[in-house]
Protein backbone atom coordinates (compact mmCIF):
# COMPACT_ATOMS: atom_id res chain seq x y z
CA UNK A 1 -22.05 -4.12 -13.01
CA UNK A 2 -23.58 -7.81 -12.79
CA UNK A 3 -21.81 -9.06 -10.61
CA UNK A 4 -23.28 -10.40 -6.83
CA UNK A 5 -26.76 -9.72 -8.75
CA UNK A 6 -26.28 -6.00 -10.05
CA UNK A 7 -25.72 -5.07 -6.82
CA UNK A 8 -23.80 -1.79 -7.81
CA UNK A 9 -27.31 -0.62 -8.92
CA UNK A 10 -28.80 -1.94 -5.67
CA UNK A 11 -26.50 0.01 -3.30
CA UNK A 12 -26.72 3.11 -5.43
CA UNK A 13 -30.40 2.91 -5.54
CA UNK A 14 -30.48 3.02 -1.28
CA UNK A 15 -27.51 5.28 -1.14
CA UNK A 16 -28.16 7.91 -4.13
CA UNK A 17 -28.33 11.53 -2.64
CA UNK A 18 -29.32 12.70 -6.23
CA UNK A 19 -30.97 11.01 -9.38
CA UNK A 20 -30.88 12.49 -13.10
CA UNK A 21 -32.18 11.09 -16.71
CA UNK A 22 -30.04 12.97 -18.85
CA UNK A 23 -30.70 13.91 -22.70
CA UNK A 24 -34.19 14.00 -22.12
CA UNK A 25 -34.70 16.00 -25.17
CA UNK A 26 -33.36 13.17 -27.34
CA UNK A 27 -34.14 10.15 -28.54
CA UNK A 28 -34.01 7.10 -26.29
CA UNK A 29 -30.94 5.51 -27.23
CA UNK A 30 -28.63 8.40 -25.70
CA UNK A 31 -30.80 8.78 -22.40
CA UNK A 32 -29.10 7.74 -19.56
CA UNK A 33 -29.32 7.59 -15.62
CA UNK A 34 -27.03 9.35 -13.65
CA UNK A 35 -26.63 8.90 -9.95
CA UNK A 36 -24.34 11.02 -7.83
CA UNK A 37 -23.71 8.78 -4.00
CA UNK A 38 -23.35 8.84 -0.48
CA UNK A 39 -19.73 7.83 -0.59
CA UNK A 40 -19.49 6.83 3.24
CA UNK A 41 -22.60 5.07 2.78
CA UNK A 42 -21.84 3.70 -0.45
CA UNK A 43 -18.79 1.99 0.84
CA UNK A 44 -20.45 0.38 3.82
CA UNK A 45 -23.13 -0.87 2.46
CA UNK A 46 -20.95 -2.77 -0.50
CA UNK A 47 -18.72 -3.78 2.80
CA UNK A 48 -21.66 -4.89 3.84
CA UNK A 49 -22.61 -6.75 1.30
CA UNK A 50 -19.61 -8.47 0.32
CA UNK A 51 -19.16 -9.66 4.03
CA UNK A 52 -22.50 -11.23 4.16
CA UNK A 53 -22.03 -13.19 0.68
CA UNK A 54 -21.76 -16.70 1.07
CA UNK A 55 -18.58 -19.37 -0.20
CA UNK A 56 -16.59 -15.48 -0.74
CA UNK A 57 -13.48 -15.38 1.55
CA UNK A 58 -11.94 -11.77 1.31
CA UNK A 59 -8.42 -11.86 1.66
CA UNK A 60 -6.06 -8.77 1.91
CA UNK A 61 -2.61 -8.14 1.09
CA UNK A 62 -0.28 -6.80 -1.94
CA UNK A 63 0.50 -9.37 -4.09
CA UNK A 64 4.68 -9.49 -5.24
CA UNK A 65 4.38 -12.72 -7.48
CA UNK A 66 2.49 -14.97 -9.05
CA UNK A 67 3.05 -18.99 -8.41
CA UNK A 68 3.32 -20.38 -11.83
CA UNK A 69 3.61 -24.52 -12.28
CA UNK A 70 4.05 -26.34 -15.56
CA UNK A 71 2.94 -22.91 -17.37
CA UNK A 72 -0.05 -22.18 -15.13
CA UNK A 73 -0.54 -19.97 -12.53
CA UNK A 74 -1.86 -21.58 -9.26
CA UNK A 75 -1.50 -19.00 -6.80
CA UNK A 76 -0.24 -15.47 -5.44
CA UNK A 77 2.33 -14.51 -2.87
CA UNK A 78 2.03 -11.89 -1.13
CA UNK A 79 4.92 -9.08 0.04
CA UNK A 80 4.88 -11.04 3.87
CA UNK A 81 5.34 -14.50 1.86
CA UNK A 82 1.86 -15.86 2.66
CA UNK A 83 0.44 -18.49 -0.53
CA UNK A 84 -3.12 -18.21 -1.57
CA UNK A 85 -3.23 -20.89 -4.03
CA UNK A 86 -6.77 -20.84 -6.36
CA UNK A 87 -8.31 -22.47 -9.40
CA UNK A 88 -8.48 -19.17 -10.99
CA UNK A 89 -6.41 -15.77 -10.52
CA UNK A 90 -7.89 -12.05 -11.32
CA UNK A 91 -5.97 -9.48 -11.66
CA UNK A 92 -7.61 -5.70 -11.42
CA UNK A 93 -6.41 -2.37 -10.00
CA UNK A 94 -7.27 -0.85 -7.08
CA UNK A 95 -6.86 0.24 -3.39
């Protein structure tokens, strides 16, 4: 959610097709602030974003190994045998 910013809650904020506070009959600490999207728009304006950032390469490709020295990873290689080697590795789920 903080990350570039907060600017999940920026792009929702210019992409939200609908805006709710639920538990409005309760007390403050269970309110909350639902937002349903425009997905297509949702998804190019993060693109968007994330292109435009500066010093943040985007590199794609599925990962088969990490590249491990002295007890340290230093890298990934990917499934066509291409080496991105970094100072730091994060590993997450997606698509």
């Amino acid at each position: 959610i903080y990350a570039l910013g907060g600017q999940m809650a920026k792009t929702i904020d210019k992409t939200h097709i609908q805006m709710r506070m639920l538990n409005t009959g309760k007390g403050p600490a269970v309110r909350a602030l639902r937002a349903q999207a425009d997905k297509v728009l949702y998804q190019q304006e993060m693109k968007r974003v994330i292109e435009d950032e500066e010093n943040l390469h985007i590199m794609q490709g599925m990962v088969d190994e990490l590249i491990i020295e002295d007890n340290e990873v230093k890298g990934v290689r990917t499934n066509i045998g291409t080496e991105y080697l970094s100072k730091a590795v994060i590993i997450t789920t997606g698509t």
